[in-house]
C-alpha atoms as a PDB file:
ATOM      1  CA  UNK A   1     -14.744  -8.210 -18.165  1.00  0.00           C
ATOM      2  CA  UNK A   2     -16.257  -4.697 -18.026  1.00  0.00           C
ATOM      3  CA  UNK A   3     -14.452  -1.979 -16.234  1.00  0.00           C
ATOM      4  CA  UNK A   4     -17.948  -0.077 -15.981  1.00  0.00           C
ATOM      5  CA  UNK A   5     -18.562   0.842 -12.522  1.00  0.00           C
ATOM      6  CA  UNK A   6     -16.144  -1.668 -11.140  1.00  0.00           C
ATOM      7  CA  UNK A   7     -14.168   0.440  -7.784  1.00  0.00           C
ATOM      8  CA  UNK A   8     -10.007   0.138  -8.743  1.00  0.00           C
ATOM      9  CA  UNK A   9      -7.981   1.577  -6.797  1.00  0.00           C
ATOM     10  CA  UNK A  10      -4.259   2.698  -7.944  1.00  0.00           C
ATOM     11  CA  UNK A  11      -1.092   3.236  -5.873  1.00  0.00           C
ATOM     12  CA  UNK A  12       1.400   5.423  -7.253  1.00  0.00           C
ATOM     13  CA  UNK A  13      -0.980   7.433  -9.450  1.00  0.00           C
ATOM     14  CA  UNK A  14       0.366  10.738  -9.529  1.00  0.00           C
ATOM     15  CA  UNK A  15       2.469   9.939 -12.361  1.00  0.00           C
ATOM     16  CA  UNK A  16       4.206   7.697 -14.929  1.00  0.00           C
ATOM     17  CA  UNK A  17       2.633   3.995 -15.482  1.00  0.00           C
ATOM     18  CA  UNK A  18      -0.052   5.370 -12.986  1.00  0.00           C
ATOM     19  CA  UNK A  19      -1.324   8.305 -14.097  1.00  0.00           C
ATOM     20  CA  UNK A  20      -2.150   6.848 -17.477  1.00  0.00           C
ATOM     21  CA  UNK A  21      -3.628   3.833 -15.945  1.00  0.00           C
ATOM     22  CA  UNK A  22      -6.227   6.382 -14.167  1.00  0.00           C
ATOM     23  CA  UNK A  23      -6.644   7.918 -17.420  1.00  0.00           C
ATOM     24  CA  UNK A  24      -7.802   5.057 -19.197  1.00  0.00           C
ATOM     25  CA  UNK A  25      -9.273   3.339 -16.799  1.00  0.00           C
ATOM     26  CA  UNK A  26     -11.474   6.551 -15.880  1.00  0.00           C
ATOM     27  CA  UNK A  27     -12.222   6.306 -20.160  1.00  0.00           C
ATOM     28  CA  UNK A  28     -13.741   3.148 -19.570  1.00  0.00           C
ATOM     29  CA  UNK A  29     -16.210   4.364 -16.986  1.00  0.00           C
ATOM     30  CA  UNK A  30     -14.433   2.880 -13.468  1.00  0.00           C
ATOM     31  CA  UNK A  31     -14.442   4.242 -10.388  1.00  0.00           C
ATOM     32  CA  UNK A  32     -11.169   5.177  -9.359  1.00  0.00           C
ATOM     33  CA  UNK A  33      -9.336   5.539  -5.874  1.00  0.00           C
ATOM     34  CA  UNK A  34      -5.871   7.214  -6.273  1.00  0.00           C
ATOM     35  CA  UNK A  35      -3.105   7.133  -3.995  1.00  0.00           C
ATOM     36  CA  UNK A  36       0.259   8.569  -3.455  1.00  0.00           C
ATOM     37  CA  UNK A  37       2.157  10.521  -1.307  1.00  0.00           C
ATOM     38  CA  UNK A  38       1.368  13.869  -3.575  1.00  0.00           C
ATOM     39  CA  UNK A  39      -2.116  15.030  -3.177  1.00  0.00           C
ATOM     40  CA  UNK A  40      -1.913  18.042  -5.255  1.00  0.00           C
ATOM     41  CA  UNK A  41      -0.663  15.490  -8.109  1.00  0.00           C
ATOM     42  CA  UNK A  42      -3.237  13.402  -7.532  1.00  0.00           C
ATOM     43  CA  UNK A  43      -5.897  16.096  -8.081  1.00  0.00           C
ATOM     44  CA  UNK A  44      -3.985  17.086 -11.253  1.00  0.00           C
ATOM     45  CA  UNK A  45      -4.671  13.762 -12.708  1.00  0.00           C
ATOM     46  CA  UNK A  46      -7.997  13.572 -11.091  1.00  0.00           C
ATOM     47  CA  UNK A  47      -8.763  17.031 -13.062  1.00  0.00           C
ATOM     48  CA  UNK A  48      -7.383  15.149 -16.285  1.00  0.00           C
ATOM     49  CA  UNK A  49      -9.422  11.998 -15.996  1.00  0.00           C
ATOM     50  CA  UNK A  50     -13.251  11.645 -17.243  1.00  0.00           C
ATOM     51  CA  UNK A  51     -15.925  12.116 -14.855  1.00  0.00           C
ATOM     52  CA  UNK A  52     -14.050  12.681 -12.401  1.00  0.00           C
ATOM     53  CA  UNK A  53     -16.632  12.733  -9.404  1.00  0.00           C
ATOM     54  CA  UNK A  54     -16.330   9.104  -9.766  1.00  0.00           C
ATOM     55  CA  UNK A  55     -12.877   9.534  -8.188  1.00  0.00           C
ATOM     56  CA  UNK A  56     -11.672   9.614  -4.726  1.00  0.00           C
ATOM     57  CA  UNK A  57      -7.756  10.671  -3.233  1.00  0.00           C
ATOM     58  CA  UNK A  58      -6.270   8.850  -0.216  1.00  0.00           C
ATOM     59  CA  UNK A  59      -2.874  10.100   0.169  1.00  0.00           C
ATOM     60  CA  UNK A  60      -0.765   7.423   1.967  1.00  0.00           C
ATOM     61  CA  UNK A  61       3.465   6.504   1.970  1.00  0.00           C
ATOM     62  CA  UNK A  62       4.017   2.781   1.675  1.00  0.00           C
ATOM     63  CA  UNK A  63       7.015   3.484   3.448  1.00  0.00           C
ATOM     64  CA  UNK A  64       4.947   3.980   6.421  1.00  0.00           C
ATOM     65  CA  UNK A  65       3.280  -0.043   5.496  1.00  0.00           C
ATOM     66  CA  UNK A  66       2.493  -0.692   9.447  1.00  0.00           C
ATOM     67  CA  UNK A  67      -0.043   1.868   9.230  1.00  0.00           C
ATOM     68  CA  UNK A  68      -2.328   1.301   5.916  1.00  0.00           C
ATOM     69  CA  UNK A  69      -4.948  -0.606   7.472  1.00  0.00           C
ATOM     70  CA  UNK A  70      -6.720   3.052   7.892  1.00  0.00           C
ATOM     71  CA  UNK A  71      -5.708   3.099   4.217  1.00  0.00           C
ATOM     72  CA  UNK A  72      -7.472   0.431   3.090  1.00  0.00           C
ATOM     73  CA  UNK A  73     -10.828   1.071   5.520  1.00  0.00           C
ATOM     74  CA  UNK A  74     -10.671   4.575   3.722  1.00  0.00           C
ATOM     75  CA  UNK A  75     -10.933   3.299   0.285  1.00  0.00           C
ATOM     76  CA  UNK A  76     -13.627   0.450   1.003  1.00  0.00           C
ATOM     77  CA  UNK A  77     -15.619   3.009   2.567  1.00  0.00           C
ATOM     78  CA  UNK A  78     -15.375   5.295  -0.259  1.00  0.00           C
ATOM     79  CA  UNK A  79     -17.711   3.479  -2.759  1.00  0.00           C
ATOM     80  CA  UNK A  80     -18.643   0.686  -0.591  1.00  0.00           C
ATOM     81  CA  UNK A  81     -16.123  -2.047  -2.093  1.00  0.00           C
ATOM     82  CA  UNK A  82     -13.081  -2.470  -4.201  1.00  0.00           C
ATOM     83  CA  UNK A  83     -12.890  -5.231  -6.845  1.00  0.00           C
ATOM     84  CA  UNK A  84      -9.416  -4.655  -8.218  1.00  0.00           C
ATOM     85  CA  UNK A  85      -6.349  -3.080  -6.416  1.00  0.00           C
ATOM     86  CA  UNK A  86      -3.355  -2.344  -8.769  1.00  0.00           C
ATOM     87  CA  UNK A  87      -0.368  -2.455  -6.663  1.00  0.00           C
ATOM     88  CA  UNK A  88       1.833   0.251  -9.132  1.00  0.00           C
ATOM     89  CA  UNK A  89       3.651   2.425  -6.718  1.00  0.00           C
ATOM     90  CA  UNK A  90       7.395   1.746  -5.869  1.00  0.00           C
ATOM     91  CA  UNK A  91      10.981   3.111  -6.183  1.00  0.00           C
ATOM     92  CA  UNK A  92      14.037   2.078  -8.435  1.00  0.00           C
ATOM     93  CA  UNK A  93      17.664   2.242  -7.966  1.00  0.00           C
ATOM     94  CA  UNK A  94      20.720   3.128  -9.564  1.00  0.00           C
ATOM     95  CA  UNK A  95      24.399   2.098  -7.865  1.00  0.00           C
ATOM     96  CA  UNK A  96      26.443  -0.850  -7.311  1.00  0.00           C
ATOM     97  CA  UNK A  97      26.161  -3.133  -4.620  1.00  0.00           C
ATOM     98  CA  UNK A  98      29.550  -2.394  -3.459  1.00  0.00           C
ATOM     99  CA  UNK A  99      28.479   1.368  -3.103  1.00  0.00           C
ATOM    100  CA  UNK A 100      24.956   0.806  -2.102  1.00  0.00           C
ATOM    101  CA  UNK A 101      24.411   1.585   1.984  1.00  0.00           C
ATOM    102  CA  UNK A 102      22.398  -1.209   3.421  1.00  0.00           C
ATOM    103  CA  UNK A 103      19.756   1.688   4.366  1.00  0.00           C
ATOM    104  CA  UNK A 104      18.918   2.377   0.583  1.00  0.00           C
ATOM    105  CA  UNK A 105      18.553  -1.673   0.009  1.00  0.00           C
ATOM    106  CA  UNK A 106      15.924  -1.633   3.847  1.00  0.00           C
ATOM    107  CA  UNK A 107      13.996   1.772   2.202  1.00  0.00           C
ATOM    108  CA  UNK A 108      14.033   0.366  -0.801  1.00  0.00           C
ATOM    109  CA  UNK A 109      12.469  -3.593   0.248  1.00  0.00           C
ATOM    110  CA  UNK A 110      10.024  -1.207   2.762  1.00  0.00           C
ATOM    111  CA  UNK A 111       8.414   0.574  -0.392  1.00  0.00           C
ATOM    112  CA  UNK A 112       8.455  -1.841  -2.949  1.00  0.00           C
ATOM    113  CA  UNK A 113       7.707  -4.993  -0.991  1.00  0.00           C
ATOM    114  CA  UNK A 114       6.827  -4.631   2.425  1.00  0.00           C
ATOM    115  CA  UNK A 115       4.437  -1.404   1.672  1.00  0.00           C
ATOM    116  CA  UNK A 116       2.690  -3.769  -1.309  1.00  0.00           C
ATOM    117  CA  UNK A 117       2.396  -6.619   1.478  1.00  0.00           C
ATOM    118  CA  UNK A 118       0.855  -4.702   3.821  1.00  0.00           C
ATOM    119  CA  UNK A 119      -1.950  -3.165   1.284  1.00  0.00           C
ATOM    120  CA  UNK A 120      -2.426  -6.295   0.147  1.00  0.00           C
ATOM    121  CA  UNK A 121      -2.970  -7.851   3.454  1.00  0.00           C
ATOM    122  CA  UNK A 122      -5.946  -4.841   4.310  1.00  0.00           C
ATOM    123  CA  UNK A 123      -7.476  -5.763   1.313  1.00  0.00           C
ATOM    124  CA  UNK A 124      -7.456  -9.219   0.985  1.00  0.00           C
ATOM    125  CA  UNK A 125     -10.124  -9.790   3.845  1.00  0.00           C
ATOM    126  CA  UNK A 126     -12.498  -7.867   2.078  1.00  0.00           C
ATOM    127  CA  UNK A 127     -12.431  -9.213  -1.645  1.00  0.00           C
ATOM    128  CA  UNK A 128     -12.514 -13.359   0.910  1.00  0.00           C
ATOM    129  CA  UNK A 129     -15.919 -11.732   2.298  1.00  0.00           C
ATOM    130  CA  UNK A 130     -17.140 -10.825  -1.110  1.00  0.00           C
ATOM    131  CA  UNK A 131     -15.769 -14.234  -2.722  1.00  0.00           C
ATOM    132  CA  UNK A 132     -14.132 -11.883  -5.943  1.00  0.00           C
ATOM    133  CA  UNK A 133     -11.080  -9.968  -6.378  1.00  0.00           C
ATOM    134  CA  UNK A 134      -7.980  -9.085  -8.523  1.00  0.00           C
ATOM    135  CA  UNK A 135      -4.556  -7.975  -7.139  1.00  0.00           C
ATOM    136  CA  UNK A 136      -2.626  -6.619  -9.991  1.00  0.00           C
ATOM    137  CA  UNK A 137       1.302  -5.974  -9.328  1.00  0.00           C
ATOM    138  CA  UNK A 138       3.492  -3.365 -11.505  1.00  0.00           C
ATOM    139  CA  UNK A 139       6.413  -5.308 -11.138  1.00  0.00           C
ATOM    140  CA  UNK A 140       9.579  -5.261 -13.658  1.00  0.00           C
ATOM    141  CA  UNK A 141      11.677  -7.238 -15.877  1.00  0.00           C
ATOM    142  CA  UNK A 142      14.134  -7.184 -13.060  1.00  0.00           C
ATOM    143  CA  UNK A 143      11.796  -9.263 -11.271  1.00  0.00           C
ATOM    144  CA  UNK A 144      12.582 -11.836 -13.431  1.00  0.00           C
ATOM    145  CA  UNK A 145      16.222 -11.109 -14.097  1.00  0.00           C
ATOM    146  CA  UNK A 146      19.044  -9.328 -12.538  1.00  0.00           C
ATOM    147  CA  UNK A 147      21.153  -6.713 -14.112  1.00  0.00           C
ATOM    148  CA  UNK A 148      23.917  -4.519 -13.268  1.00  0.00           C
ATOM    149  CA  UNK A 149      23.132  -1.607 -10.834  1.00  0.00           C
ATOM    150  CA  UNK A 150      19.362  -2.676  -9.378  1.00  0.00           C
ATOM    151  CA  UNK A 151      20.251  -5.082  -6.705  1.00  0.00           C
ATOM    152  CA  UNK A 152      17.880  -3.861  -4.128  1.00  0.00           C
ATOM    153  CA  UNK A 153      15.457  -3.333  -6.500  1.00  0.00           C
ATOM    154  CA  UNK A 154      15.403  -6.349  -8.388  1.00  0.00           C
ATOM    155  CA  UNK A 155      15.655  -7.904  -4.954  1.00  0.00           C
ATOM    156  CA  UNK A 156      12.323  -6.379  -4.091  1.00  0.00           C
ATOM    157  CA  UNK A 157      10.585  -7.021  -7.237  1.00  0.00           C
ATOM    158  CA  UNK A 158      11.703 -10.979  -7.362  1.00  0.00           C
ATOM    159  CA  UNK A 159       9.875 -11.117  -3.984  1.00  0.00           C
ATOM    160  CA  UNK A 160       6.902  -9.963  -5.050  1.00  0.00           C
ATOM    161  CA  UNK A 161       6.505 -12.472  -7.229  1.00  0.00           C
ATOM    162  CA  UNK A 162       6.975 -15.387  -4.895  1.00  0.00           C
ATOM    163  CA  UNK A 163       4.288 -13.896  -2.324  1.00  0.00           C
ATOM    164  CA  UNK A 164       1.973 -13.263  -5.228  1.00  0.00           C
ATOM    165  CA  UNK A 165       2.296 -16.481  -6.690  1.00  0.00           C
ATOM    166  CA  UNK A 166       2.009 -18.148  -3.193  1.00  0.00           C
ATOM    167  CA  UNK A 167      -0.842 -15.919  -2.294  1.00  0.00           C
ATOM    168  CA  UNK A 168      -2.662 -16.481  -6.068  1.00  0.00           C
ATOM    169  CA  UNK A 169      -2.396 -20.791  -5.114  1.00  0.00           C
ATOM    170  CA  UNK A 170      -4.308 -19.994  -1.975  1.00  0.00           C
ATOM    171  CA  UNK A 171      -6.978 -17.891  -2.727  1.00  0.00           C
ATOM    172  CA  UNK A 172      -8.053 -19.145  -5.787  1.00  0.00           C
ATOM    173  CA  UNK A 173     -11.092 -21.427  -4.375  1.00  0.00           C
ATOM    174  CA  UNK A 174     -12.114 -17.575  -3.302  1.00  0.00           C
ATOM    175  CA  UNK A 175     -12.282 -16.510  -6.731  1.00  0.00           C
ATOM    176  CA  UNK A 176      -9.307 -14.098  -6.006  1.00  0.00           C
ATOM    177  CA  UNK A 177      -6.830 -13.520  -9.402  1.00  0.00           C
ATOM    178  CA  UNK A 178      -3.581 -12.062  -9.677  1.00  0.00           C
ATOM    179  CA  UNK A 179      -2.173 -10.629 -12.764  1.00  0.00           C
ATOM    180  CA  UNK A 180       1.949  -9.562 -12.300  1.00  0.00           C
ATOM    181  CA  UNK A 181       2.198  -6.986 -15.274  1.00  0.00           C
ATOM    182  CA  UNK A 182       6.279  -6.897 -15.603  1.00  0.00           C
ATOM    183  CA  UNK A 183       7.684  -3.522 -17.673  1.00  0.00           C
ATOM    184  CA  UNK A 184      10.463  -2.709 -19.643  1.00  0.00           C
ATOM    185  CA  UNK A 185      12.089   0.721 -20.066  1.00  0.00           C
ATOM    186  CA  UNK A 186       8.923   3.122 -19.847  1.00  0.00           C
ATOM    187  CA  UNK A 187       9.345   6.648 -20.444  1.00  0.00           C
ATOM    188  CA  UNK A 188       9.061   7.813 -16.382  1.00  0.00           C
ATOM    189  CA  UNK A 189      10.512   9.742 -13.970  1.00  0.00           C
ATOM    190  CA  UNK A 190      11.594   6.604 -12.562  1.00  0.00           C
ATOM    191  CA  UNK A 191      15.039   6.658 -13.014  1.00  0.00           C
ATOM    192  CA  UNK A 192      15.201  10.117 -12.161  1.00  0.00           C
ATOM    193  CA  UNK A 193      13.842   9.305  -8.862  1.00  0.00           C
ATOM    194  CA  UNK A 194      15.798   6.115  -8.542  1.00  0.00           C
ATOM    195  CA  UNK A 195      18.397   5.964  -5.087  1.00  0.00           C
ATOM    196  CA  UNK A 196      22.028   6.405  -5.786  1.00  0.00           C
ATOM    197  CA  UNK A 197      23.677   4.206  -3.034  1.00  0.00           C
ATOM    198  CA  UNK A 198      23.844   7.072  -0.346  1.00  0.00           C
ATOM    199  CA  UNK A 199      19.739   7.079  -0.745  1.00  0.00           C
ATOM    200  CA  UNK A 200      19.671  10.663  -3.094  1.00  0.00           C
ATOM    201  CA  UNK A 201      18.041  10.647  -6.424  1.00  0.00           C
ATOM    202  CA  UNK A 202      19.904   9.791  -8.854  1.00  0.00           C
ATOM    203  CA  UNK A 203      18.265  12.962 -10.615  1.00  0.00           C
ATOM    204  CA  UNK A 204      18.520  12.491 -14.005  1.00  0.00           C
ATOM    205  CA  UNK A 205      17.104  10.116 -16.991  1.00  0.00           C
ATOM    206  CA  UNK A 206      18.436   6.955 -18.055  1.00  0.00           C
ATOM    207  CA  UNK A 207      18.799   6.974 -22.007  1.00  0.00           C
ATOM    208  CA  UNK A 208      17.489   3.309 -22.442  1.00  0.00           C
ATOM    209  CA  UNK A 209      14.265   4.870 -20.220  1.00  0.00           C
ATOM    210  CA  UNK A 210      14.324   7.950 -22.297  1.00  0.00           C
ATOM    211  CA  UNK A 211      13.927   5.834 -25.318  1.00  0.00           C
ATOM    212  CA  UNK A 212      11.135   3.347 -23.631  1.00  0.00           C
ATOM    213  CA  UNK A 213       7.857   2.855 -23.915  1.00  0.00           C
ATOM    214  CA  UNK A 214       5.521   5.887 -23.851  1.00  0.00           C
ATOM    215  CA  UNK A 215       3.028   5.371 -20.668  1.00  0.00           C
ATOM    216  CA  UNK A 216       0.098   5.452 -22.434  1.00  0.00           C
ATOM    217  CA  UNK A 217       0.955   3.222 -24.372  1.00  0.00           C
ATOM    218  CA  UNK A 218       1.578   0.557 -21.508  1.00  0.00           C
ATOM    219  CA  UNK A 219      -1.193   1.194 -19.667  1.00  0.00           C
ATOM    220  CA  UNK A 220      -3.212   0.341 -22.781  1.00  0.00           C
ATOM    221  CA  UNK A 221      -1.298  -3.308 -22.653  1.00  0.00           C
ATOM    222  CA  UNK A 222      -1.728  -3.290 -19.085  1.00  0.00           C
ATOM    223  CA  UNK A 223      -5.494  -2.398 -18.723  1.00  0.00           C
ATOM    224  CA  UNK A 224      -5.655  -5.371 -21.391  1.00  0.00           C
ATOM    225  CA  UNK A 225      -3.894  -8.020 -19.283  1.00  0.00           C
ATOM    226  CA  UNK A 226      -6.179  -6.816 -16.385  1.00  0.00           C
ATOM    227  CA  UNK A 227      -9.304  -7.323 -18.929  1.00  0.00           C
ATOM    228  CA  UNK A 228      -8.188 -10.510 -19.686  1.00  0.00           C
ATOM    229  CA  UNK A 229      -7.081 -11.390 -15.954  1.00  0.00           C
ATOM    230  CA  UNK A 230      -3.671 -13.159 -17.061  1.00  0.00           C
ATOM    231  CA  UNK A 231      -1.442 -14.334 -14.175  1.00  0.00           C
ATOM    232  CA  UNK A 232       2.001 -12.827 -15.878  1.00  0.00           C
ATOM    233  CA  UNK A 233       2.863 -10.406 -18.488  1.00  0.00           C
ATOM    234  CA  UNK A 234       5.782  -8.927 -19.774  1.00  0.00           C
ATOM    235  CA  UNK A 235       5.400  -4.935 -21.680  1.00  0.00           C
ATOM    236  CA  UNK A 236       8.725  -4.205 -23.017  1.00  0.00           C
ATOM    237  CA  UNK A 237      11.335  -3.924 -26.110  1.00  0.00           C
ATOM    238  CA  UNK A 238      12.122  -7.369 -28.130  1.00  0.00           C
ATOM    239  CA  UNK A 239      15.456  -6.904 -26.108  1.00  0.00           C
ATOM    240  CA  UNK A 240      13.892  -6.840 -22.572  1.00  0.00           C
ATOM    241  CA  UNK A 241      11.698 -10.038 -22.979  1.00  0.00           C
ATOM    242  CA  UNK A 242      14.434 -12.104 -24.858  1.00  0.00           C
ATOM    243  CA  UNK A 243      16.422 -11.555 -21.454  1.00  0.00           C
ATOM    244  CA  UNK A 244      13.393 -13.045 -19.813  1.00  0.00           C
ATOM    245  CA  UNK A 245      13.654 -16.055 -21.929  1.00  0.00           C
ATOM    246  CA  UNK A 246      17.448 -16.033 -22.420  1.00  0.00           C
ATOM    247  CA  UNK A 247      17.587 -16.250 -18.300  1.00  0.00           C
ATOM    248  CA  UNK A 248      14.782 -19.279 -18.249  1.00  0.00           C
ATOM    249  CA  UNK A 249      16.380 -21.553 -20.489  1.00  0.00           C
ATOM    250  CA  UNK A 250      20.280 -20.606 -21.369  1.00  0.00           C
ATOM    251  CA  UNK A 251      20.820 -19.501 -17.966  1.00  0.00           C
ATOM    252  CA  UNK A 252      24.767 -19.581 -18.414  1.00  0.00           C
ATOM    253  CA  UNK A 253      24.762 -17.768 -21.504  1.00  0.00           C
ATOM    254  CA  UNK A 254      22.564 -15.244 -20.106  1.00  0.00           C
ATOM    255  CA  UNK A 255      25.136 -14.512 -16.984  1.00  0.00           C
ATOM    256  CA  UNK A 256      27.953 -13.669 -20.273  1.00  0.00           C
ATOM    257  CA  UNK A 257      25.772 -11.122 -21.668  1.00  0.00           C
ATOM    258  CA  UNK A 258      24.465  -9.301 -18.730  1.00  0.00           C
ATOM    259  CA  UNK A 259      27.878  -8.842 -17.530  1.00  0.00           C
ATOM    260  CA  UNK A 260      28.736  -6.450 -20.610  1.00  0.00           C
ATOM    261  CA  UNK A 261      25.780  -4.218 -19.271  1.00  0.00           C
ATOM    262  CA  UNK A 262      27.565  -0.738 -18.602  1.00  0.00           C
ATOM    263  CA  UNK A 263      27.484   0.501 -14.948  1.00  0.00           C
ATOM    264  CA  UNK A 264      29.206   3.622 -15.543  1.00  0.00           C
END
């Protein structure tokens, strides 16, 4: 598949995972729609990506999911269709369930899954009318596994999965694909941003994210899974995808290890 001139349009691409995947998707001549809450980010990596009158900015909060239908209207409208939507923007978390306030786990479900729903749902009538389509999901490790201090957001990323896989079964006679692109530790902001359990940033860096993956170097993996349209992908350390399989078939022995996971 050629990315030349096909419309993709990126949540959460004023930084991290997304910025590079507007980078090197604008490389390889696409046009681009980028969202996020940040508009003056998103021109920054507008101004930083090639030919960059190919790309368009609709700011929108996927906290706010019962109003994106405007959203997606916007970016059809902008170059006429979309052919791939990369559903990348979400929030982490950082605290124990004990300490976590039942708001941070509803914000937290509200961005990361009900906000991707929604877009999803504007969009999906459009790529049934044109009989092609590709949702692609940033989704996590965690949405395969659970460890210590991401209940609400493994919680969020495990359901993605289940409506993606239920909504790739029924739309496939519509030539509609899904590819779930599941990181490790990627060298973000993302754990600075991550919710403490009283809904603040937690403010400060992980050292296992510190030490991750740099983003460009994902979203070259990632724009490759897209290429290649696989269903499910996993870009992260030996460590991270041996959990994966650790989880799938020693299930028991995978519930000692994860429980020597600091969570100070």
């Amino acid at each position: 598949m050629s990315f030349s001139n096909k419309v993709i349009w990126i949540t959460g691409a004023s930084s991290g995972i997304g910025k590079a995947l507007a980078i090197a998707l604008a490389n390889k001549n696409a046009k681009l729609i980028l969202s996020s809450r940040k508009k003056e980010a998103l021109e920054l990596v507008k101004n930083e990506c090639k030919k960059s009158k190919n790309i368009k900015i609709i700011t929108l909060d996927l906290e706010d999911y019962n109003n994106l239908q405007s959203k997606a209207e916007d970016a059809i409208a902008s170059f006429g269709k979309i052919d791939i939507l990369i559903n990348n923007g979400g929030i982490s978390q950082r605290s124990l369930v004990a300490n976590t306030q039942i708001s941070v786990d509803k914000r937290i479900i509200n961005i990361n899954y009900l906000g991707t729903v929604a877009l999803t749902k504007a969009v999906l009538p459009h790529f049934i009318k044109n009989n092609n389509g590709q949702f692609v999901v940033t989704t996590s490790i965690v949405g395969k596994i659970g460890t210590p201090l991401r209940s609400s957001y493994a919680a969020s990323k495990h359901a993605l999965h289940g409506f993606f896989d239920c909504l790739r079964a029924e739309n496939h006679h519509n030539n509609i694909t899904v590819t779930l692109v599941c990181p490790g530790f990627i060298n973000t902001n993302v754990s600075k941003n991550a919710l403490t359990g009283n809904g603040t940033p937690q403010g400060k860096m992980d050292a296992a994210t510190k030490k991750g993956m740099s983003p460009e170097r994902f979203a070259k993996l990632m724009v490759n899974a897209i290429e290649k349209k696989k269903e499910e992908v996993y870009i992260a350390g030996a460590k991270e995808k041996l959990g994966v399989y650790v989880k799938r078939f020693f299930p028991k022995l995978f519930s000692i290890l994860v429980r020597k996971i600091s969570v100070t």
